[in-house]
N, C-alpha and C. Protein backbone atom coordinates (compact mmCIF):
# COMPACT_ATOMS: atom_id res chain seq x y z
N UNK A 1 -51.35 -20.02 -3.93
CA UNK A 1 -51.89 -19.28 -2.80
C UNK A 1 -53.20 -18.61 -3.21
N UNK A 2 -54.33 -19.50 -2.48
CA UNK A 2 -55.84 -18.57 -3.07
C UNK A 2 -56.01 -17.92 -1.79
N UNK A 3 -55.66 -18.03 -0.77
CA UNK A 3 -56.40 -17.65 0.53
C UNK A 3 -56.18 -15.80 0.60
N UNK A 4 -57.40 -15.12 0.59
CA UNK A 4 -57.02 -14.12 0.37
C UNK A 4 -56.18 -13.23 1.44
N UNK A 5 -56.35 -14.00 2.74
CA UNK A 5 -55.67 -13.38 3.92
C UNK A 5 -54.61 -13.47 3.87
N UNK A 6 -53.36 -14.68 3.76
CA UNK A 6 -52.59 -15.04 3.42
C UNK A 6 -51.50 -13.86 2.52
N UNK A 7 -52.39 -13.65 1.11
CA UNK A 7 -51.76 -12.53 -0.42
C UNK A 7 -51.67 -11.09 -0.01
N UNK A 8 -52.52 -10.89 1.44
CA UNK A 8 -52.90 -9.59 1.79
C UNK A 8 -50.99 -9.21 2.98
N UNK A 9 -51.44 -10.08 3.69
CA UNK A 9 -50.08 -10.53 4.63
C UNK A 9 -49.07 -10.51 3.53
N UNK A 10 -49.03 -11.20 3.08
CA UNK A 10 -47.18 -11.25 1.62
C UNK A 10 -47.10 -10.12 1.76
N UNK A 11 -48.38 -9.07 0.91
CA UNK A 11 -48.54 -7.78 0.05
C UNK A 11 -48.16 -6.63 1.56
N UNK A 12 -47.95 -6.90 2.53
CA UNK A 12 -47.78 -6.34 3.80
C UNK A 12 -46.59 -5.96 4.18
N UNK A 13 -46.35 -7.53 4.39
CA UNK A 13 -44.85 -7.76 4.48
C UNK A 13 -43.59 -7.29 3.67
N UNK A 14 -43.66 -7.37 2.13
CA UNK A 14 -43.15 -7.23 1.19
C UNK A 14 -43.12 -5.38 0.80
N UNK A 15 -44.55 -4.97 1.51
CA UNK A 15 -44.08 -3.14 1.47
C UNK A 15 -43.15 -3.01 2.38
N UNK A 16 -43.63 -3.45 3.40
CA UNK A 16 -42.45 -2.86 4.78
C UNK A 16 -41.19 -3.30 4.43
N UNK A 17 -40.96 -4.28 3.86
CA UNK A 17 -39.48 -5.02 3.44
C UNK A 17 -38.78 -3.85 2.39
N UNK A 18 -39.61 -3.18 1.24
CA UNK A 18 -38.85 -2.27 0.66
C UNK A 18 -39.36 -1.08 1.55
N UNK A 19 -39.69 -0.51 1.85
CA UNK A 19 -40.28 0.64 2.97
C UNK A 19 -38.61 1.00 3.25
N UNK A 20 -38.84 -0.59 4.33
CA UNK A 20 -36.95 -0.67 5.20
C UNK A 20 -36.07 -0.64 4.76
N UNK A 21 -35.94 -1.19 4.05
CA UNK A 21 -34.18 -1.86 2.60
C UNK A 21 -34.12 -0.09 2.40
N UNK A 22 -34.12 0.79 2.34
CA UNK A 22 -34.00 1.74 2.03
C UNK A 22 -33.50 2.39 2.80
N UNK A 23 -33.02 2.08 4.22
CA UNK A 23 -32.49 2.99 5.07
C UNK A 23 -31.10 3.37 4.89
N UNK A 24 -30.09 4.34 5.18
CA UNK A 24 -28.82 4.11 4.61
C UNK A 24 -28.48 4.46 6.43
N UNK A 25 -27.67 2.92 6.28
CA UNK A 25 -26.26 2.21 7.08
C UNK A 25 -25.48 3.48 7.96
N UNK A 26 -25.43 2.96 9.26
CA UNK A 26 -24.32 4.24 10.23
C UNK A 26 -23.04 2.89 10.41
N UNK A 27 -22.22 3.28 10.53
CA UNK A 27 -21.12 2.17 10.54
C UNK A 27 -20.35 2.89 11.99
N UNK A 28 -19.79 1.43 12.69
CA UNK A 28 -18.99 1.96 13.69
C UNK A 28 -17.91 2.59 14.13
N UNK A 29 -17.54 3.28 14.76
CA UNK A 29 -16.14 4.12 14.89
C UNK A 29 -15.00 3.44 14.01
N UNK A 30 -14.73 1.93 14.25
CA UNK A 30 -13.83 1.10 13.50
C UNK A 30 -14.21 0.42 12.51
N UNK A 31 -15.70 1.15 11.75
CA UNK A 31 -16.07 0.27 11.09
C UNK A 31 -16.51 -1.01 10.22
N UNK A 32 -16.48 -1.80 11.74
CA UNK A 32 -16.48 -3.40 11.46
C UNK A 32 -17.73 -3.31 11.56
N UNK A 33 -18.96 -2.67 11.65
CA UNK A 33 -19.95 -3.09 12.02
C UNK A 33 -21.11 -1.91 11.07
N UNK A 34 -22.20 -2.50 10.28
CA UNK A 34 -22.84 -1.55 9.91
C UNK A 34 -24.15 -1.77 10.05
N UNK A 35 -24.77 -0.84 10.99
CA UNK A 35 -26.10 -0.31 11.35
C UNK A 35 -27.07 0.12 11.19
N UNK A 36 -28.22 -0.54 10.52
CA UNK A 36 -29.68 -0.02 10.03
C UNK A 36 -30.39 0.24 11.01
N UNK A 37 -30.87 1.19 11.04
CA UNK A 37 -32.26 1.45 12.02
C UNK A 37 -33.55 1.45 11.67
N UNK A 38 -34.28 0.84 11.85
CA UNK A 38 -35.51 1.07 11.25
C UNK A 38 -36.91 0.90 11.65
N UNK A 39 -37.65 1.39 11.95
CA UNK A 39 -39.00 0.85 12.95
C UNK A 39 -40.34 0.49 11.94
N UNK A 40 -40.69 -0.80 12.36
CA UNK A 40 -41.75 -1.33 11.11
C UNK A 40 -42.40 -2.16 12.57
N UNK A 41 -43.92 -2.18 12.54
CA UNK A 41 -44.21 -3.21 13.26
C UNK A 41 -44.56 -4.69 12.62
N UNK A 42 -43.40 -5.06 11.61
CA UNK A 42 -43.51 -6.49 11.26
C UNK A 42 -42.25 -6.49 11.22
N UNK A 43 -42.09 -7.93 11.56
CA UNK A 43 -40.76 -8.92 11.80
C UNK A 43 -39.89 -8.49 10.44
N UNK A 44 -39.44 -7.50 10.25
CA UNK A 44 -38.79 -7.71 8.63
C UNK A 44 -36.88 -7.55 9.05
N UNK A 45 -36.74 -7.21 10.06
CA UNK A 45 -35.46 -7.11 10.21
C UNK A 45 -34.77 -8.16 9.96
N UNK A 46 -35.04 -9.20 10.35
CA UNK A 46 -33.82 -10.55 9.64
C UNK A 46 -34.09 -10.51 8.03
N UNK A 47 -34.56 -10.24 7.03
CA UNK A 47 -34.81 -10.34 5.69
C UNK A 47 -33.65 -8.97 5.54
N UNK A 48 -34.28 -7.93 6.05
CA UNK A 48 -33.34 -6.61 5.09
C UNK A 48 -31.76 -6.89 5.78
N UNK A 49 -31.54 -7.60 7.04
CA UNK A 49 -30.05 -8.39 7.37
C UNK A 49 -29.28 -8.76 6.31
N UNK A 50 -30.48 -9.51 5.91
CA UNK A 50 -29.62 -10.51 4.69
C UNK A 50 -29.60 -9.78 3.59
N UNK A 51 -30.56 -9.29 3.05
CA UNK A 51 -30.31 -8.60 1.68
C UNK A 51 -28.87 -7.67 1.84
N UNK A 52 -28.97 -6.88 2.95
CA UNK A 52 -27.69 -5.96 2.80
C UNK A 52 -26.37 -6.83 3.22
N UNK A 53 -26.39 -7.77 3.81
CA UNK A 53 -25.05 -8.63 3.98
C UNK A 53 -24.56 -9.03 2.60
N UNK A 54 -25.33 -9.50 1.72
CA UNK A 54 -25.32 -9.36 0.13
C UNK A 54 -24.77 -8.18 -0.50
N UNK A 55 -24.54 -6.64 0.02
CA UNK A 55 -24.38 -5.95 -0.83
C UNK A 55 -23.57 -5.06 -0.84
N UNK A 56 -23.43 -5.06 0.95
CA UNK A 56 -22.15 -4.27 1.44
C UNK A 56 -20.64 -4.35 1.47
N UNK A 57 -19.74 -3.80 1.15
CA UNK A 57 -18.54 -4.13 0.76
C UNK A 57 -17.67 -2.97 1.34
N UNK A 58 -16.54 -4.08 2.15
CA UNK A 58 -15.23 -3.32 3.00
C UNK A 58 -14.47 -4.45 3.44
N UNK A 59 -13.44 -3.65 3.33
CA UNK A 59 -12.18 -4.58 3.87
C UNK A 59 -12.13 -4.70 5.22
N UNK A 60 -12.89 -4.34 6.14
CA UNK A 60 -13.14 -3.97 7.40
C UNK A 60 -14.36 -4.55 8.30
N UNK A 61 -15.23 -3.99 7.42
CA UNK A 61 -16.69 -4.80 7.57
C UNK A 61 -16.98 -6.18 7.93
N UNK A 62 -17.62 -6.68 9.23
CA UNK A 62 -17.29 -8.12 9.46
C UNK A 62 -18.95 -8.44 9.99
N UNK A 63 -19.69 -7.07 9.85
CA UNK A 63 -21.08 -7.46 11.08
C UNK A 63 -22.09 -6.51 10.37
N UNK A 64 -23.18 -7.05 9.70
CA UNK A 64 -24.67 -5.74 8.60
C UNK A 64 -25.63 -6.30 10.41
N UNK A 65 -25.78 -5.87 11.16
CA UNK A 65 -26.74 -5.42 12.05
C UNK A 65 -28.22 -4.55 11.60
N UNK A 66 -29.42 -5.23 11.83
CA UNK A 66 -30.53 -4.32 11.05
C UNK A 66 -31.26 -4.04 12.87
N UNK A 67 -31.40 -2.85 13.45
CA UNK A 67 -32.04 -3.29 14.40
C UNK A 67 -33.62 -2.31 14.71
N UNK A 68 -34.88 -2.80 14.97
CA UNK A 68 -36.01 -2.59 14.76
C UNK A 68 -36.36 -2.38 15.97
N UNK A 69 -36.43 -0.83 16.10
CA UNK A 69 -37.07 0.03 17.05
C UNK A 69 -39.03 0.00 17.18
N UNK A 70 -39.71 -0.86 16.52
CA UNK A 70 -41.04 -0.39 15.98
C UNK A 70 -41.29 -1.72 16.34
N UNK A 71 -41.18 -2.92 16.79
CA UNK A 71 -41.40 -4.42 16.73
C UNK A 71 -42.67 -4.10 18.13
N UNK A 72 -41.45 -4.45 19.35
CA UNK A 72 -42.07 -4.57 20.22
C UNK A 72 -41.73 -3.08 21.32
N UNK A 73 -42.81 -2.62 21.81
CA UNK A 73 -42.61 -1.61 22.59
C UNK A 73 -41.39 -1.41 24.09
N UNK A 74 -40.33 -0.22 23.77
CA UNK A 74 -39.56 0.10 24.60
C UNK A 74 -38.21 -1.09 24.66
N UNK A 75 -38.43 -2.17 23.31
CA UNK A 75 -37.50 -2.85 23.33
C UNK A 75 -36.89 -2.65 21.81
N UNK A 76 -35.68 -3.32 21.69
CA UNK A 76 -35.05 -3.27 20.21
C UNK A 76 -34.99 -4.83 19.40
N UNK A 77 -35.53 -4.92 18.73
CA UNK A 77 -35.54 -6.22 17.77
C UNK A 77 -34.22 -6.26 16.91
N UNK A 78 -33.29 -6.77 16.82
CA UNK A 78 -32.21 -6.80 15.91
C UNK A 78 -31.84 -8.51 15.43
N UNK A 79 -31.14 -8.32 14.17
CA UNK A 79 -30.51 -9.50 13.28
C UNK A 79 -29.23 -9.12 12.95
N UNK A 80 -28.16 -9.85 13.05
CA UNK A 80 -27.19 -9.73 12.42
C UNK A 80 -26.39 -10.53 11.62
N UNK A 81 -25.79 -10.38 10.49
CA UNK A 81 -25.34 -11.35 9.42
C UNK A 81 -24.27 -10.93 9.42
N UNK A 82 -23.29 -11.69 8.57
CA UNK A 82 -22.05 -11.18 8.35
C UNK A 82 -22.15 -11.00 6.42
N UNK A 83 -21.21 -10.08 6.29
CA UNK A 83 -21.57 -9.96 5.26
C UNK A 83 -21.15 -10.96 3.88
N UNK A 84 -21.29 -10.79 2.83
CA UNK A 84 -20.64 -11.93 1.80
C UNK A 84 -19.16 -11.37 1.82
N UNK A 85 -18.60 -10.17 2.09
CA UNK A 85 -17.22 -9.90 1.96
C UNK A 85 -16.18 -10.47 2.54
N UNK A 86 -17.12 -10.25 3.89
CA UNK A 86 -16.15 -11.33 5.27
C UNK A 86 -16.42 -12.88 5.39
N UNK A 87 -17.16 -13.60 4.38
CA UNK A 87 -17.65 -14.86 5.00
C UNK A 87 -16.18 -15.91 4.79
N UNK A 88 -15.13 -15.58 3.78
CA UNK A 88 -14.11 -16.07 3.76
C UNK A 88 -13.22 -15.85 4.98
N UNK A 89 -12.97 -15.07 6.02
CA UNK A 89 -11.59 -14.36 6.30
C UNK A 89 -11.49 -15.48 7.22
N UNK A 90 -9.85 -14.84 7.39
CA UNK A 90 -9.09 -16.50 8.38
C UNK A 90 -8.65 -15.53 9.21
N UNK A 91 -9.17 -15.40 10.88
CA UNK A 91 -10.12 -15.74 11.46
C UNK A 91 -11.34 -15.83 10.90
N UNK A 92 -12.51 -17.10 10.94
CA UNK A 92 -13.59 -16.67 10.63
C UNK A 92 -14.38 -15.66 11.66
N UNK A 93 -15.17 -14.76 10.59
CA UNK A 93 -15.92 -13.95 12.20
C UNK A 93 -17.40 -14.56 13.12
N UNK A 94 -17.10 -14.12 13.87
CA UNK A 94 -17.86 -14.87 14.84
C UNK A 94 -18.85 -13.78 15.74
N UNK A 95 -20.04 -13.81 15.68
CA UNK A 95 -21.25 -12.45 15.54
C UNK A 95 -21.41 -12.31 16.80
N UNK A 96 -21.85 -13.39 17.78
CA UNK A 96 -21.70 -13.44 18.95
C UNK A 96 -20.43 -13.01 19.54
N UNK A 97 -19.48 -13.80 19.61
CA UNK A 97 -18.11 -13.48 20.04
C UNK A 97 -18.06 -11.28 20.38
N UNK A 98 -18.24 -11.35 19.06
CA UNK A 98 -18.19 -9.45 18.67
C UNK A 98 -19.32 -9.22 19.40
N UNK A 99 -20.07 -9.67 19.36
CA UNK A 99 -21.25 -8.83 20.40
C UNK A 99 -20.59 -8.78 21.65
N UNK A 100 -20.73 -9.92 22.25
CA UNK A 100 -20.38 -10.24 23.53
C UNK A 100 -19.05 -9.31 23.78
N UNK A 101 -17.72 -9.41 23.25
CA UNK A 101 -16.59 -8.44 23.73
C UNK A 101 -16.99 -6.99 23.48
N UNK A 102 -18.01 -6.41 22.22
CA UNK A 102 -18.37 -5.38 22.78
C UNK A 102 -19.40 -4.77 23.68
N UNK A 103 -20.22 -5.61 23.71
CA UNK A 103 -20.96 -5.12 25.62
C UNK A 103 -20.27 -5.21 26.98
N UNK A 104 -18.81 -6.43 26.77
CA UNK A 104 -18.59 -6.43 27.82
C UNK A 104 -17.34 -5.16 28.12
N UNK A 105 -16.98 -4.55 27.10
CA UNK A 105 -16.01 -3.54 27.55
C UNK A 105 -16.87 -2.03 27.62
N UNK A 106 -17.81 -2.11 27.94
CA UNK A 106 -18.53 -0.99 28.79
C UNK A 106 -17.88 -0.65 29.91
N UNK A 107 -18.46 0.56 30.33
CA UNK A 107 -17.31 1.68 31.50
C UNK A 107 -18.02 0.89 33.17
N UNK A 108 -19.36 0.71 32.72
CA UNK A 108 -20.33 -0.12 33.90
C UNK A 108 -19.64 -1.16 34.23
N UNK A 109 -19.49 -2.50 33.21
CA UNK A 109 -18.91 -3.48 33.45
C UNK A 109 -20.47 -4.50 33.89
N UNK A 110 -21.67 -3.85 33.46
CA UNK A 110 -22.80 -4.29 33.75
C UNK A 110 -23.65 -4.87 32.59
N UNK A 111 -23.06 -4.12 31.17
CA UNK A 111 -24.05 -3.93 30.49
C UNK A 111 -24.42 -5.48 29.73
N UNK A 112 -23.64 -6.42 29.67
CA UNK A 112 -23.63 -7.62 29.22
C UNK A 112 -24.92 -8.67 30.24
N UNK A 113 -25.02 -8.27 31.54
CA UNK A 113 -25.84 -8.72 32.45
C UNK A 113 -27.32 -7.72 32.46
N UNK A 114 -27.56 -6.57 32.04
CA UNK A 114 -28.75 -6.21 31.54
C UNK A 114 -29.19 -5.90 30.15
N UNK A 115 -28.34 -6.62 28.99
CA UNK A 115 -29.05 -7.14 28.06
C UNK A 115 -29.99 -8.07 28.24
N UNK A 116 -29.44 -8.73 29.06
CA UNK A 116 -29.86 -10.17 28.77
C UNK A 116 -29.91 -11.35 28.56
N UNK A 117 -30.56 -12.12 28.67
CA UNK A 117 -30.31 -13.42 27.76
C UNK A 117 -30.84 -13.85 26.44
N UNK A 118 -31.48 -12.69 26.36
CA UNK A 118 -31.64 -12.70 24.45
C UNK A 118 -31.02 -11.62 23.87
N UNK A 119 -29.64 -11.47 24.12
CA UNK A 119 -29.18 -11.31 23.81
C UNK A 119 -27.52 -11.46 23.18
N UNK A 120 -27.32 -11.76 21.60
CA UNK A 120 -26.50 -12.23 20.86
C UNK A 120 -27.07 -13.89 21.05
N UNK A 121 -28.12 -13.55 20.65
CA UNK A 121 -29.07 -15.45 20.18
C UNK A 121 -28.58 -15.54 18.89
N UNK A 122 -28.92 -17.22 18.69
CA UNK A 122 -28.58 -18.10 17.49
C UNK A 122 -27.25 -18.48 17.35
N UNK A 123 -26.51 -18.56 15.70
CA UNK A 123 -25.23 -18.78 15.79
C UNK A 123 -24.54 -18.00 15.47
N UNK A 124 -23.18 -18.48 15.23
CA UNK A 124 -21.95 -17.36 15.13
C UNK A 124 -22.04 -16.52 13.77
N UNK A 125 -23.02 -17.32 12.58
CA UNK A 125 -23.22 -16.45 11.14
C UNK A 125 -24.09 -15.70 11.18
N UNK A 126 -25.39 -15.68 12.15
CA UNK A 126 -26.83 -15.10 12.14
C UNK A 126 -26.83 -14.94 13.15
N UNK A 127 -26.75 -13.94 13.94
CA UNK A 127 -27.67 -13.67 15.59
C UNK A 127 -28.35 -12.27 15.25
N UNK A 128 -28.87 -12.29 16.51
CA UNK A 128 -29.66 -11.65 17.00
C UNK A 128 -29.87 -11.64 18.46
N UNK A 129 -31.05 -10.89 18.90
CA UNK A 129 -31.60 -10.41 20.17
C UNK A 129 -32.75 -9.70 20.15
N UNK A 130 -32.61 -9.34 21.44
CA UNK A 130 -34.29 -8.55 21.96
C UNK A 130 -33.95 -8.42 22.73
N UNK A 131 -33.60 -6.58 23.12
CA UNK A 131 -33.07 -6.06 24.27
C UNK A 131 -33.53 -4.49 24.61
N UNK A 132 -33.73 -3.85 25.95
CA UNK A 132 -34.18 -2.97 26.00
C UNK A 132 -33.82 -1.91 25.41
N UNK A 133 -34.38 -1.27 25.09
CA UNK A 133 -33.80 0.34 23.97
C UNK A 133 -32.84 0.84 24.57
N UNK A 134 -32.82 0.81 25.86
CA UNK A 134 -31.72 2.13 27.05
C UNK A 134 -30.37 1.07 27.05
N UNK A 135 -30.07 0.15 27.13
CA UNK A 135 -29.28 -0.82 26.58
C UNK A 135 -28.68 -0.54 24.99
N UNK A 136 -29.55 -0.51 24.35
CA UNK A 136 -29.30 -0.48 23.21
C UNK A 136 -28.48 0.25 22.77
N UNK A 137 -29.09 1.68 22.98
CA UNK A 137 -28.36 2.83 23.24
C UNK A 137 -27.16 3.06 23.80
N UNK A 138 -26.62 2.30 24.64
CA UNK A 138 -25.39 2.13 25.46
C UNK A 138 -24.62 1.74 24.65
N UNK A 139 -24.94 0.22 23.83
CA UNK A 139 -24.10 -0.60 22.84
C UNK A 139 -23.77 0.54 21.72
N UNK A 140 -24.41 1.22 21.17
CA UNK A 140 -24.91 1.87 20.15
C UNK A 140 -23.61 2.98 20.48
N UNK A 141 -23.56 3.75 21.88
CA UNK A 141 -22.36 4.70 22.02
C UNK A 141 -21.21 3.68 22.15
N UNK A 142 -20.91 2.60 22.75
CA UNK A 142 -19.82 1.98 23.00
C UNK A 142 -19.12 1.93 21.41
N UNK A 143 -20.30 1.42 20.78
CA UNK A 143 -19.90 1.23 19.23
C UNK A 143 -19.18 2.64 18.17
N UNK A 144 -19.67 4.15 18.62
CA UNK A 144 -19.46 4.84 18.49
C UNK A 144 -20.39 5.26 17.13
N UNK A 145 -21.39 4.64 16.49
CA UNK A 145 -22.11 4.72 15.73
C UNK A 145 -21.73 5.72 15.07
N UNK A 146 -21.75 6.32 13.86
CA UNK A 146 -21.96 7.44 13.23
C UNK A 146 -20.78 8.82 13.38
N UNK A 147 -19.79 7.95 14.24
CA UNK A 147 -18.71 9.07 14.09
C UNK A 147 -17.64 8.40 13.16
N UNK A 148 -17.05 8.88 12.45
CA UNK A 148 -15.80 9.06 11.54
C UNK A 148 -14.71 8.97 12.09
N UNK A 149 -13.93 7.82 11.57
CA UNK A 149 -13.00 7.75 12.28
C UNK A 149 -12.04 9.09 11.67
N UNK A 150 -10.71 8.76 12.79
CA UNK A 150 -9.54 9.93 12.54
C UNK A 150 -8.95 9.31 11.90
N UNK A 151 -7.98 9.89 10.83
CA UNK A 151 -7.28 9.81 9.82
C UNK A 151 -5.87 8.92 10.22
N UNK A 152 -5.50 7.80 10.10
CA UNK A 152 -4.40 7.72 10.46
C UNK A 152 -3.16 7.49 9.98
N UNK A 153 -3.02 8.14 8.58
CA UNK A 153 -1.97 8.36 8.19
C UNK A 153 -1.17 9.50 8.14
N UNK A 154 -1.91 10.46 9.24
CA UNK A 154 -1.48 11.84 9.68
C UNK A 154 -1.99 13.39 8.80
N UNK A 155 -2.66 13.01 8.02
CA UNK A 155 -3.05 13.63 6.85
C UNK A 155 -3.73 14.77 7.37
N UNK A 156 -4.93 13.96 8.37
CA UNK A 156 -6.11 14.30 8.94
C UNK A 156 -6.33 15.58 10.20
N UNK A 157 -6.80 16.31 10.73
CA UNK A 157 -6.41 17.02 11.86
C UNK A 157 -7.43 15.92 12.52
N UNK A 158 -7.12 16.40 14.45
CA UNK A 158 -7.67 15.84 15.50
C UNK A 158 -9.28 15.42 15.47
N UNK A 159 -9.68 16.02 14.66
CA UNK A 159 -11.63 16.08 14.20
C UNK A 159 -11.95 15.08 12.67
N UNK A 160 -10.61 14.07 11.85
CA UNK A 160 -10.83 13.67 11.23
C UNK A 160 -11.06 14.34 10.25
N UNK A 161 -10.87 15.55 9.80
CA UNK A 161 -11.07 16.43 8.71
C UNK A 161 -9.57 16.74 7.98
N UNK A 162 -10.04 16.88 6.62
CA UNK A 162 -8.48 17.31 5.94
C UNK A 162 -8.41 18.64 6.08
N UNK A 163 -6.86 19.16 6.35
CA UNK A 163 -7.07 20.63 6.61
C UNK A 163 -7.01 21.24 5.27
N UNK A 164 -6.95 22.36 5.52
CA UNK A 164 -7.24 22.86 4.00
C UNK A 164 -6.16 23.34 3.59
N UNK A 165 -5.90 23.15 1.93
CA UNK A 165 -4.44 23.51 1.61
C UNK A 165 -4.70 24.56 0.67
N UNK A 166 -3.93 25.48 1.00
CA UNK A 166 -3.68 27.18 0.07
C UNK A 166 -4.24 26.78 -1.40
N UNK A 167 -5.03 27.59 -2.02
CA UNK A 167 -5.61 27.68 -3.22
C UNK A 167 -4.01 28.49 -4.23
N UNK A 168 -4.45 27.90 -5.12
CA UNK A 168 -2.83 28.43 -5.91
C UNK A 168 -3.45 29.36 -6.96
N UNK A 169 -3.63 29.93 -7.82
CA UNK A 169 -3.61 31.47 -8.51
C UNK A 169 -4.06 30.71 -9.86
N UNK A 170 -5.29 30.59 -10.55
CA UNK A 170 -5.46 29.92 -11.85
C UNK A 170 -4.66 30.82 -12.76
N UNK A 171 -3.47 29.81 -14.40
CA UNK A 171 -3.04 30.66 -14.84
C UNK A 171 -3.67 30.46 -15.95
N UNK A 172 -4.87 29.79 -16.31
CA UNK A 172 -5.50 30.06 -17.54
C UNK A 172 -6.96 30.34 -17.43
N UNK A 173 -6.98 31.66 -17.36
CA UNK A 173 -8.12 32.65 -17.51
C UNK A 173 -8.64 33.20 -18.47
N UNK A 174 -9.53 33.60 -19.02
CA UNK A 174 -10.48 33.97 -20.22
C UNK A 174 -9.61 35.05 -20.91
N UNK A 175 -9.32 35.80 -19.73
CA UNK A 175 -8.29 36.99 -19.95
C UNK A 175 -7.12 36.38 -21.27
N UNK A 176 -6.47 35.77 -20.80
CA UNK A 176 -5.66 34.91 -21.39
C UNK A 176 -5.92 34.56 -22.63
N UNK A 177 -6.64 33.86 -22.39
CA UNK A 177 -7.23 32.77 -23.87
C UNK A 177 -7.56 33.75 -24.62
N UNK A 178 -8.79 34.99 -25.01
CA UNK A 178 -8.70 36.03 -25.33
C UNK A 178 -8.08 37.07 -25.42
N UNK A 179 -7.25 36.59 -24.92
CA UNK A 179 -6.14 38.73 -24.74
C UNK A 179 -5.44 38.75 -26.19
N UNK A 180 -4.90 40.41 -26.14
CA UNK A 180 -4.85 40.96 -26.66
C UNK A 180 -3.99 39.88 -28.28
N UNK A 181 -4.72 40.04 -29.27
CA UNK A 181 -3.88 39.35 -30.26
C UNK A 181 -2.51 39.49 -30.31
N UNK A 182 -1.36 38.67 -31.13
CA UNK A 182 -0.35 39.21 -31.31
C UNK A 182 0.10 39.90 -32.59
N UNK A 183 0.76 40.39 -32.90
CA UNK A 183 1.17 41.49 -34.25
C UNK A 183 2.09 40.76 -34.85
């Protein structure tokens, strides 16, 4: 590669690519699904897809979603991979499929018809879309983004938090270890 326009573009591309790779992941209420956000105005979202489908790990995890607020104006650019954890499981997962059943169980019963039709493009290992932000946003609450799930082995109170258990009385204190010699 001599063309200097060309080395300038790589050298472009390749900042914004680590720029992005750096964002840390919101995962969904049921955590099958984990969520980069990131706004770059170059195409880098299918690259940092893949790198993190490479790196993320759960028994749960079936969908690394990267989606790029910064592409094109008032719309959302997204890629989604599945990750190397899930590429074995029996069901195989299927990216579309999961898109599609979660837009269509919206409270509207609309939101699958104003995505779009670029939306949940390509195939069942790699999709993607290009869909309006206010949409997005919809999927984004349906998904429950960024809340924690509740505990369900009862452990947990109603807010997903452990309650707090009585502090017990330390019995080896300085006092102690130092006190008074014996005779």
């Amino acid at each position: 590669m001599s063309d200097k326009r060309l080395l300038s573009a790589r050298a472009e591309i390749n900042e914004e690519v680590e720029r992005c790779t750096h964002t840390a992941p919101k995962f969904s209420h049921d955590t099958r699904i984990a969520v980069f956000r990131i706004s770059s105005k170059a195409q880098v979202h299918p690259v940092i897809a893949t790198r993190w489908a490479g790196h993320l790990q759960s028994k749960k995890l079936e969908v690394v979603m990267v989606a790029n607020e910064g592409y094109l104006d008032d719309m959302v650019n997204f890629s989604c991979r599945i990750p190397r954890c899930a590429r074995a499981r029996d069901p195989p997962v299927n990216i579309i499929q999961t898109l599609k059943e979660v837009a269509a169980s919206s409270e509207s019963g609309t939101l699958t018809e104003r995505l779009g039709e670029s939306f949940a493009r390509g195939h069942k290992e790699a999709s993607g879309g290009i869909v309006p932000k206010e949409e997005f946003e919809e999927l984004m609450a349906i998904l429950r983004v960024g809340e924690k799930p509740a505990k369900s082995d009862g452990t947990g109170t109603e807010n997903g938090k452990k309650e707090a258990t009585p502090k017990k009385a330390q019995k080896n204190t300085l006092m102690n270890y130092f006190g008074t010699p014996k005779k």
